[in-house]
Protein backbone atom coordinates (compact mmCIF):
# COMPACT_ATOMS: atom_id res chain seq x y z
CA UNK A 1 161.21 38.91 109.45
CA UNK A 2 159.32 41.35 106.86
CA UNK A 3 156.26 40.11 105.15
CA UNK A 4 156.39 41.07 101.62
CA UNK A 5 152.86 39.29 99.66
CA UNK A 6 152.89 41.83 97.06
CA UNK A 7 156.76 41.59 95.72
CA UNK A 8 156.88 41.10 92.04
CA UNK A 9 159.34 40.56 89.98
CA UNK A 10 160.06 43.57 88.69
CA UNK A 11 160.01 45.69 91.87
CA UNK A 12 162.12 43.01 94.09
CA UNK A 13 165.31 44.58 94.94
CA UNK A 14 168.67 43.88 96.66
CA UNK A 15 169.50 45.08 100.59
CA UNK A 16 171.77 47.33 99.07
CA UNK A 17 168.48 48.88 96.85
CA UNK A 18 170.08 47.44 93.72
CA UNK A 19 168.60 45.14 91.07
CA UNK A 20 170.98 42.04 90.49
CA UNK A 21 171.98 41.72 87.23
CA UNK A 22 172.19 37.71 87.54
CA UNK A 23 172.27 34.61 89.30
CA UNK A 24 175.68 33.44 89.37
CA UNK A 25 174.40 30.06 90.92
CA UNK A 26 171.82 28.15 92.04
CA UNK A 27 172.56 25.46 95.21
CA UNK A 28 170.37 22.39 95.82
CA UNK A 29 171.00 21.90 99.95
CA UNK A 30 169.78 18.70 101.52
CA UNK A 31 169.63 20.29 104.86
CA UNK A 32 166.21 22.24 103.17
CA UNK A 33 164.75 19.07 101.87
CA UNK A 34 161.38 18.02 102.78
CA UNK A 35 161.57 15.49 105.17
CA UNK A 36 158.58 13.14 106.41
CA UNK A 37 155.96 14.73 109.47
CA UNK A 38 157.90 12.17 112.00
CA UNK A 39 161.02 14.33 111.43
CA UNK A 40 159.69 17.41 113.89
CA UNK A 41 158.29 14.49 116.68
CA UNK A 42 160.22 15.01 120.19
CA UNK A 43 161.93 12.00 119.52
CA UNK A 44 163.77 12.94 116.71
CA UNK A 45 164.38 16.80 117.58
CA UNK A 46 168.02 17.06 118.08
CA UNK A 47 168.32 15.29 114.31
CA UNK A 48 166.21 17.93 113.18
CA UNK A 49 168.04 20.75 114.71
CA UNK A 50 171.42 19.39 113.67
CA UNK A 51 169.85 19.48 110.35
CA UNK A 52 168.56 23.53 110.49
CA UNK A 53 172.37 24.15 112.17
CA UNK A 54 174.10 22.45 109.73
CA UNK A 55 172.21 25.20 106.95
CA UNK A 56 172.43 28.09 109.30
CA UNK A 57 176.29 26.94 109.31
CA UNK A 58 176.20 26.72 105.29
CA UNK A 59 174.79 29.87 105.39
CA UNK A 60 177.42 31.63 107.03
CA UNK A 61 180.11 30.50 104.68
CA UNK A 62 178.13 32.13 101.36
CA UNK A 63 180.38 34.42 99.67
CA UNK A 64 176.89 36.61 98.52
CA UNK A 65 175.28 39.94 100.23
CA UNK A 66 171.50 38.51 99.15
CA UNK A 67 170.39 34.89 98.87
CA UNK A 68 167.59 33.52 97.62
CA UNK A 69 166.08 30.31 99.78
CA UNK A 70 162.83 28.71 98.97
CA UNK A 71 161.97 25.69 101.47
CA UNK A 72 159.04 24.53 103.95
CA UNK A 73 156.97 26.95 106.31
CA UNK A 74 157.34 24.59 109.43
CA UNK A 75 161.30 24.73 108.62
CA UNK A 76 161.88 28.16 108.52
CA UNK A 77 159.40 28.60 111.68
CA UNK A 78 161.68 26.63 113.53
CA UNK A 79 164.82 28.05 112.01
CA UNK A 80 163.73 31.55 113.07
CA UNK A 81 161.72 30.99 116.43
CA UNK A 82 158.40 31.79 115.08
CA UNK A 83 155.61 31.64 116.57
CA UNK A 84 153.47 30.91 113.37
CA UNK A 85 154.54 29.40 109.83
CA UNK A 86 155.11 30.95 106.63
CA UNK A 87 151.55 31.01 104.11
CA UNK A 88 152.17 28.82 101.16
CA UNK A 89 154.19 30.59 98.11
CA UNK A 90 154.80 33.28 100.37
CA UNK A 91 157.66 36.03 100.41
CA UNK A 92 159.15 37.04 103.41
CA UNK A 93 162.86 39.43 103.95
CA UNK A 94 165.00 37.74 106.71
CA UNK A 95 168.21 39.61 107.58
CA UNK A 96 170.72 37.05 108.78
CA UNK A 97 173.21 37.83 111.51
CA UNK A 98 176.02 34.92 111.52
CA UNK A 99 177.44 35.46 114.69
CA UNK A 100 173.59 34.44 116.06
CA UNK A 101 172.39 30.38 115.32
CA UNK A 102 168.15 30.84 116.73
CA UNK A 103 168.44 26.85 116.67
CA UNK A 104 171.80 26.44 118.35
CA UNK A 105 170.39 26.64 121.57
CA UNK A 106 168.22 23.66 120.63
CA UNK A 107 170.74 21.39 119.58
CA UNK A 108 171.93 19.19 121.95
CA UNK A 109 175.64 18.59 122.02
């Protein structure tokens, strides 16, 4: 996980240190919807780690070298194992290895 505050626009580049030309699509995922505060409670922590597998899982399956994914900072610090959240409107560069799930172990099965 690289912090990157000062990114703009203009200078943001691909992994492969090419600018993308375009979009092709944009995905709306429930599994990155903001849930309520209860959601993250011990009580209901093998729902909410399905939920962050079931989007690691999408993940994998994307055809794409470079995604895009805007979401919550408590999400994402969960997702990866952080030890602190994500500042609001922040940019961060996440590599993501498919053959490792951080939350796997988590889930309950």
């Amino acid at each position: 996980v690289t912090s990157r505050p000062s990114v703009t626009l203009e200078e943001d580049i691909s992994s492969a240190g090419k600018r993308a030309a375009t979009v092709n699509r944009i995905v709306e995922l429930p599994a990155l919807a903001e849930r309520t505060p209860i959601e993250i409670l011990p009580i209901n922590h093998d729902a909410y780690t399905s939920r962050i597998a079931g989007f690691e899982k999408w993940l994998r399956e994307q055809p794409e070298d470079v995604i895009a994914i805007v979401g919550h900072s408590q999400y994402f610090k969960n997702m990866l194992g952080l030890s602190f959240k994500f500042g609001n409107c922040d940019v961060w560069e996440v590599r993501f290895d498919p053959s490792i799930s951080i939350c796997q172990r988590s889930v309950r099965t």
